[in-house]
Protein backbone atom coordinates (compact mmCIF):
# COMPACT_ATOMS: atom_id res chain seq x y z
CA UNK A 1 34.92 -60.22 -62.38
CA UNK A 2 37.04 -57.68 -60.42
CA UNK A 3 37.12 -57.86 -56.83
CA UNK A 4 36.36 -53.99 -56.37
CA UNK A 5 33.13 -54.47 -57.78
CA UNK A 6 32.41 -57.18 -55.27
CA UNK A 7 33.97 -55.02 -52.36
CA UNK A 8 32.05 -52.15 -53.44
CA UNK A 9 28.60 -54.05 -53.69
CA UNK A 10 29.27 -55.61 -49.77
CA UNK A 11 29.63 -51.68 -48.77
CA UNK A 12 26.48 -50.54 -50.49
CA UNK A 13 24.42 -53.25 -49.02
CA UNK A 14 25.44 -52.51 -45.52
CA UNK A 15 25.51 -48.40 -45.95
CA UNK A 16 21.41 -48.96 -47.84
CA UNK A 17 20.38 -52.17 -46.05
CA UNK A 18 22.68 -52.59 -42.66
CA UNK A 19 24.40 -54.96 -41.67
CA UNK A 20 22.23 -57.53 -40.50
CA UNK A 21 20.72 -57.61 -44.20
CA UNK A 22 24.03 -57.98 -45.35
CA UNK A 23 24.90 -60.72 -42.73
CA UNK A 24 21.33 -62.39 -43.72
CA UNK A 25 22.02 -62.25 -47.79
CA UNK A 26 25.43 -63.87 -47.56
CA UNK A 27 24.52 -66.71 -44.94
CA UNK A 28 21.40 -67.19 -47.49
CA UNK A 29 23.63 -67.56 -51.01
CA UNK A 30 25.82 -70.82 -52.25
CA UNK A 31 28.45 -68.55 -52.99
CA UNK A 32 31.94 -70.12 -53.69
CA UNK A 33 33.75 -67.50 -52.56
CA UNK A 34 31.62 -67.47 -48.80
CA UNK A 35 31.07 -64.59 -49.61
CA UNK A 36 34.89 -63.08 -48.57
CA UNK A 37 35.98 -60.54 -51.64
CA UNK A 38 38.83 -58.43 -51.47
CA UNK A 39 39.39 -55.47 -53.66
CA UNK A 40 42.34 -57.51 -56.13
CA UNK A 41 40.31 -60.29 -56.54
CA UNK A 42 38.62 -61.78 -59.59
CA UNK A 43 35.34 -63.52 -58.71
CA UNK A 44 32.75 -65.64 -60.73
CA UNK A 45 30.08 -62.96 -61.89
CA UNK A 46 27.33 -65.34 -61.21
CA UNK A 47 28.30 -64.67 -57.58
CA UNK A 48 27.28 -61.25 -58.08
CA UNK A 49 24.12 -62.02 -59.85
CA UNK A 50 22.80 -64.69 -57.04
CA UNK A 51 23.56 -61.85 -54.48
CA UNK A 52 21.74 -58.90 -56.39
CA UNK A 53 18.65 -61.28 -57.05
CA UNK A 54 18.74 -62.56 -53.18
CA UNK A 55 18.98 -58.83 -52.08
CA UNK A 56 16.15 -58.44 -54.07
CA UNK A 57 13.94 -61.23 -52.62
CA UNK A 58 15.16 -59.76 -49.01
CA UNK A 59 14.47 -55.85 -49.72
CA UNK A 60 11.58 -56.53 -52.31
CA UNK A 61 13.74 -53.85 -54.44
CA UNK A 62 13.71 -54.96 -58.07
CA UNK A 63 16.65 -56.15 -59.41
CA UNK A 64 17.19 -53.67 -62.39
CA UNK A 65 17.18 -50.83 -59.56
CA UNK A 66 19.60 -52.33 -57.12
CA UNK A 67 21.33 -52.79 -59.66
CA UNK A 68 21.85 -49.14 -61.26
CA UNK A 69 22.04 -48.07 -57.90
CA UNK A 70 24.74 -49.77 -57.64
CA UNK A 71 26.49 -48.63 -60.83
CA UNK A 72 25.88 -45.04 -59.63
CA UNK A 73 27.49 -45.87 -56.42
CA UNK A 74 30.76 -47.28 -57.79
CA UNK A 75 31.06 -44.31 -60.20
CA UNK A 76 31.54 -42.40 -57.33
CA UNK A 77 34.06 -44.60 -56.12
CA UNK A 78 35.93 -45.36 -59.15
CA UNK A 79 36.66 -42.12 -59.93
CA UNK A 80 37.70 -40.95 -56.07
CA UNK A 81 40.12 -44.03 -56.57
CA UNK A 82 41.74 -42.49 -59.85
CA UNK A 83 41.21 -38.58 -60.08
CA UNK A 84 43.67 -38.49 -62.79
CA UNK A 85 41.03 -40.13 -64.86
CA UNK A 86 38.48 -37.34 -64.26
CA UNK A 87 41.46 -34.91 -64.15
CA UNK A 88 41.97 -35.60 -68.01
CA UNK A 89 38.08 -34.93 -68.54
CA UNK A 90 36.12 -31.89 -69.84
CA UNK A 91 32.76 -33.38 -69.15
CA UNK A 92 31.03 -36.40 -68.94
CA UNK A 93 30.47 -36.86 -72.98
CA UNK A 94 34.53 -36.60 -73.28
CA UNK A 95 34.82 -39.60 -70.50
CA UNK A 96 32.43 -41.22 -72.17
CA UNK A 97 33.86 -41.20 -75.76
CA UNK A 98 36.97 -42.45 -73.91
CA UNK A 99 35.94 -45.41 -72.27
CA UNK A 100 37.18 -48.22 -74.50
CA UNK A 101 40.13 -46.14 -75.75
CA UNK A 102 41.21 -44.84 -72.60
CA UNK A 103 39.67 -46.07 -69.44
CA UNK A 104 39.58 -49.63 -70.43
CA UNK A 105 43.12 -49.32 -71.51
CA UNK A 106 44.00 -48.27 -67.94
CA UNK A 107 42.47 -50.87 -66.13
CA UNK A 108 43.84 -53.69 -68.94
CA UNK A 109 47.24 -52.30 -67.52
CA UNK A 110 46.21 -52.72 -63.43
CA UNK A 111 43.79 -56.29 -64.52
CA UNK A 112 45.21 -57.87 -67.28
CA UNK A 113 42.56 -60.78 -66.98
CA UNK A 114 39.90 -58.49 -66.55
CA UNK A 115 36.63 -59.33 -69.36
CA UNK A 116 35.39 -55.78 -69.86
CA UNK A 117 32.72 -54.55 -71.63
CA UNK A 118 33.00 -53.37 -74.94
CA UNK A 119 31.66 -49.54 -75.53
CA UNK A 120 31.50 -47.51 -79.09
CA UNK A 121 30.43 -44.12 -78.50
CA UNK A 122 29.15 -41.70 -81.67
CA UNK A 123 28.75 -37.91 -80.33
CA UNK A 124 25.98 -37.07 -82.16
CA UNK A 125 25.87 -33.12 -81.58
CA UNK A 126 27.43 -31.31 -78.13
CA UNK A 127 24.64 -32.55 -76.34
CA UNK A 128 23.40 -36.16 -77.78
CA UNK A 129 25.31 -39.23 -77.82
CA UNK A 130 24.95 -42.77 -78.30
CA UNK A 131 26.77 -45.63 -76.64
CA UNK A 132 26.46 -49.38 -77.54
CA UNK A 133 27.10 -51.63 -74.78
CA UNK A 134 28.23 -55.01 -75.49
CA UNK A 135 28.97 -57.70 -73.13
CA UNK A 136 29.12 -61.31 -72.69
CA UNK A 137 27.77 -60.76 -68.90
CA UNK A 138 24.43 -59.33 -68.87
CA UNK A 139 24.81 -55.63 -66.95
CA UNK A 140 23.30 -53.28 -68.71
CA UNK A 141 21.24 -52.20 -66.01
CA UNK A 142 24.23 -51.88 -64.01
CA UNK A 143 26.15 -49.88 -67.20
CA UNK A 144 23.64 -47.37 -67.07
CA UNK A 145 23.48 -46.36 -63.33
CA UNK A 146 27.46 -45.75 -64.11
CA UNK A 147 26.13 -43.31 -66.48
CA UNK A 148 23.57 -41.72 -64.02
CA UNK A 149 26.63 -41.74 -61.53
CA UNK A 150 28.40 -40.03 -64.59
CA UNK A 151 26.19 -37.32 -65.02
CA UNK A 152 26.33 -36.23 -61.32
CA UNK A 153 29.76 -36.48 -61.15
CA UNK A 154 29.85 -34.06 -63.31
CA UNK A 155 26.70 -32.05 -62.35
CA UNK A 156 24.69 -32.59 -65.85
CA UNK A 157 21.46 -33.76 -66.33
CA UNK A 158 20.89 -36.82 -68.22
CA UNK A 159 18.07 -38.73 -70.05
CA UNK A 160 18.88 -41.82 -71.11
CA UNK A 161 16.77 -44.17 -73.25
CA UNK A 162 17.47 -47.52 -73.64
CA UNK A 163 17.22 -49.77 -77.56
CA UNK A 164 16.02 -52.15 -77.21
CA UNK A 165 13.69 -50.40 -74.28
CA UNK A 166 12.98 -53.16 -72.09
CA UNK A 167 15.00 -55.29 -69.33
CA UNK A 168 15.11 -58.40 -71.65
CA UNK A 169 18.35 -57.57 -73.16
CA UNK A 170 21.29 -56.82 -70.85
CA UNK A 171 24.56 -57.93 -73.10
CA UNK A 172 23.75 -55.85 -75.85
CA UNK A 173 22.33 -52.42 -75.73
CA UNK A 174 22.06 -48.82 -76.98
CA UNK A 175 22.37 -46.05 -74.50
CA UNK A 176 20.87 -42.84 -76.08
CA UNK A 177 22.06 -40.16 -74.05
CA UNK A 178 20.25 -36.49 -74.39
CA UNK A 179 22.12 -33.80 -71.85
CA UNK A 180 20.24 -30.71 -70.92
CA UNK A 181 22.16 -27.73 -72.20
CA UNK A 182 24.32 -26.33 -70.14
CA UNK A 183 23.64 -22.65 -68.69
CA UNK A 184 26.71 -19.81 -69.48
């Protein structure tokens, strides 16, 4: 798994948490990397998943929400990191409908190891759309607080229902994706 994400985890733990509770959560993990991620790195994603479920135990946050929190957070980040990305974007549906032939293509060129998720979008009117997330790591949960991070990058309002609707199924999922109209 990239070494951004891992970078960018560290630096919402400390900015939510502090320090100490970052300190605390990587003293308290069998991590094979110690816990030392740089941003170019690639990193066992079962790393990430002993941290997020530690954190957990620690903050007595469930999972699934540190973990779209999370996704929400790196949004952010991502797309400060490559404006030319959002540049190229009308609105959140048009990033979205270009993830896997687009985005994905771009960071395939940067990480050429990289395992990314695979994403087929069908716009089902101007304001519905449906994504299908498949992955062979299960981060569903952290797929959709990208697309809550999404939506207020761009200012919209989402709602966002999940098929199957419960937790149980994080490698395979369909995002439905209902944006409030927007106001002329």
């Amino acid at each position: 798994m990239m070494g951004m994400v891992f970078t960018g985890l560290m630096e919402l733990i400390e900015d939510e948490f502090g320090y100490e509770t970052l300190d605390t959560l990587l003293e308290s993990c069998d991590l094979e990397s110690e816990g030392i991620y740089t941003s170019v790195g690639s990193y066992d994603h079962q790393e990430l998943l002993q941290l997020v479920v530690k954190l957990s135990e620690i903050s007595s946050v469930p999972v699934t929400e540190l973990v779209k929190l999370f996704g929400k957070k790196l949004f952010v980040e991502l797309i400060e990191g490559h404006p030319e990305i959002a540049n190229e974007m009308s609105d959140s549906f048009d990033l979205l409908s270009k993830i896997d032939s687009f985005i994905h293509v771009e960071v395939y060129k940067l990480y050429p190891q990289a395992e990314l998720p695979k994403f087929t979008c069908n716009r089902l009117g101007d304001n519905e759309i449906r994504l299908h997330y498949q992955s062979k790591r299960p981060f569903a949960s952290f797929a959709e607080g990208l697309l809550d991070g999404c939506a207020e990058y761009f200012k919209e309002d989402f709602t966002i229902s999940r098929t199957p609707e419960t937790q149980d199924s994080e490698t395979d999922v369909i995002f439905n994706i209902t944006r409030a109209p927007r106001l002329s």
